[in-house]
Protein backbone atom coordinates (compact mmCIF):
# COMPACT_ATOMS: atom_id res chain seq x y z
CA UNK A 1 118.54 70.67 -117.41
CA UNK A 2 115.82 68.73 -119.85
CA UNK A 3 112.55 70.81 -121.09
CA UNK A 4 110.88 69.17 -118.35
CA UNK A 5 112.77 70.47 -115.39
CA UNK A 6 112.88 73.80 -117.31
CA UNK A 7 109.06 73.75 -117.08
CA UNK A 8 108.81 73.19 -113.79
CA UNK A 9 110.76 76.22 -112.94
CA UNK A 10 108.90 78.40 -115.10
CA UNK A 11 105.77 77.44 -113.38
CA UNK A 12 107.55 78.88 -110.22
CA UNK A 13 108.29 82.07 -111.73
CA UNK A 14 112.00 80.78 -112.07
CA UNK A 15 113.81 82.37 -115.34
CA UNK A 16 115.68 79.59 -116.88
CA UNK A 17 117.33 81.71 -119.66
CA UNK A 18 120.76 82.34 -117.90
CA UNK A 19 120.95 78.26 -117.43
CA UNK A 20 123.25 76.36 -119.48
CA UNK A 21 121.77 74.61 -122.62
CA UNK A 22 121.63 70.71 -122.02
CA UNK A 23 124.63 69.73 -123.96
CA UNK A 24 126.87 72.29 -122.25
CA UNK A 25 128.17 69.14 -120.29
CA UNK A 26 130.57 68.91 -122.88
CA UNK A 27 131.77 72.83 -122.60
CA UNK A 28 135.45 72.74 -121.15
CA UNK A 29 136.69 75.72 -119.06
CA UNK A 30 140.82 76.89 -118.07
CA UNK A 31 141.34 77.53 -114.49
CA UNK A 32 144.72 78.55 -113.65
CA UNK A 33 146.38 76.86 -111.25
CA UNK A 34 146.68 80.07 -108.85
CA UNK A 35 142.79 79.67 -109.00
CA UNK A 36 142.14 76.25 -108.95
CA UNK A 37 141.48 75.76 -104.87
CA UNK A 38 138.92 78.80 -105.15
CA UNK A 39 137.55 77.57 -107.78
CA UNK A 40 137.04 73.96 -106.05
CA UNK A 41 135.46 75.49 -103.33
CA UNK A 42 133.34 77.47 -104.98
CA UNK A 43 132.28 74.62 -107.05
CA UNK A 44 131.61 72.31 -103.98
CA UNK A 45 129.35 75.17 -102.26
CA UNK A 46 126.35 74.93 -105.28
CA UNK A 47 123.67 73.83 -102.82
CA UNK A 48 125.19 76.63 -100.04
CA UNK A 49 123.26 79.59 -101.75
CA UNK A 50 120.71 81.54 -99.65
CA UNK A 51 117.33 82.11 -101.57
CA UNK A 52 114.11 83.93 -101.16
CA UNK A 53 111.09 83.30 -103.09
CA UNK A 54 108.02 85.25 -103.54
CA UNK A 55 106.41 86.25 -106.60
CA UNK A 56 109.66 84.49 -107.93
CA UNK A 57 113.41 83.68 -106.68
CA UNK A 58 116.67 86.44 -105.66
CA UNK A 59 119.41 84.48 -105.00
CA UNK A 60 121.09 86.42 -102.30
CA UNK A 61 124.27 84.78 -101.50
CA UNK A 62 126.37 81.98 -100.45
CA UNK A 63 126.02 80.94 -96.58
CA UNK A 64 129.77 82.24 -95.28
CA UNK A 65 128.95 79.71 -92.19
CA UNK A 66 128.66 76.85 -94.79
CA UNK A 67 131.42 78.10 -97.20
CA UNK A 68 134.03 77.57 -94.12
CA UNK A 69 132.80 74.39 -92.81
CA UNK A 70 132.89 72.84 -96.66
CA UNK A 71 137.07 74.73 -96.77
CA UNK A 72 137.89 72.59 -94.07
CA UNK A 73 136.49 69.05 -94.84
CA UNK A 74 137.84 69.82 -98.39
CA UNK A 75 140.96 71.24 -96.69
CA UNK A 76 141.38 73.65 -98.97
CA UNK A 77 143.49 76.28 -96.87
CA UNK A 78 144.60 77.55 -99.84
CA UNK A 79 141.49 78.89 -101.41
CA UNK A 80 140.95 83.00 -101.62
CA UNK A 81 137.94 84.05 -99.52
CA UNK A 82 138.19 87.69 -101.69
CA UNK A 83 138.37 85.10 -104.71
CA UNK A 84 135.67 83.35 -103.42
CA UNK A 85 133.25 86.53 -103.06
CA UNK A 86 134.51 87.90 -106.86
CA UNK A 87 132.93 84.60 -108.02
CA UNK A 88 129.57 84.92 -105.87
CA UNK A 89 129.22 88.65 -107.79
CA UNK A 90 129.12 87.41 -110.89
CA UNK A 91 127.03 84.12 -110.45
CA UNK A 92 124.60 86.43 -108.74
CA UNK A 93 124.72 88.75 -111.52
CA UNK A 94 123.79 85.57 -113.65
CA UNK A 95 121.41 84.01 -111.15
CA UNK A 96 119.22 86.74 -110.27
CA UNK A 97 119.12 87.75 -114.42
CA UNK A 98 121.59 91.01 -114.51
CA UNK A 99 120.05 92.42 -110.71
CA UNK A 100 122.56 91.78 -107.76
């Protein structure tokens, strides 16, 4: 995210500060393999989040209904629904700037 985009969401009332720095492209994470399907999913369902704006933005959730349809076409059987929801608690945490 440039200063430019960063901008734009401040004018919405958007808090930026939780958002990765630019050159955090380069960061490199370790999923274990027992998580690596959930993780994949998870991944794949960034534009699946429910929002509500306002006087600013809560991210409430990820749409379950578009969660399963994206497991399928991905065919990722394998991936941990109560996995799945661990990760959406702490992304939300992140999101919505420490309120769930």
């Amino acid at each position: 995210m440039d200063d430019d985009v960063r901008r734009q969401f401040a004018a919405l009332g958007v808090d930026t500060s939780a958002m990765p720095p630019p050159d955090a492209a380069e960061t490199r994470i370790e999923v274990w393999d027992c998580n690596w399907s959930t993780f994949r999913l998870f991944d794949a369902c960034a534009t699946q989040w429910r929002v509500v704006g306002g006087f600013g933005v809560m991210w409430i959730g990820l749409d379950y209904a578009a969660v399963e349809i994206v497991q399928r076409r991905l065919h990722l059987d394998d991936a941990d629904f109560a996995d799945l929801q661990a990760m959406e608690v702490e992304a939300l945490m992140i999101l919505n700037g420490g309120r769930s």
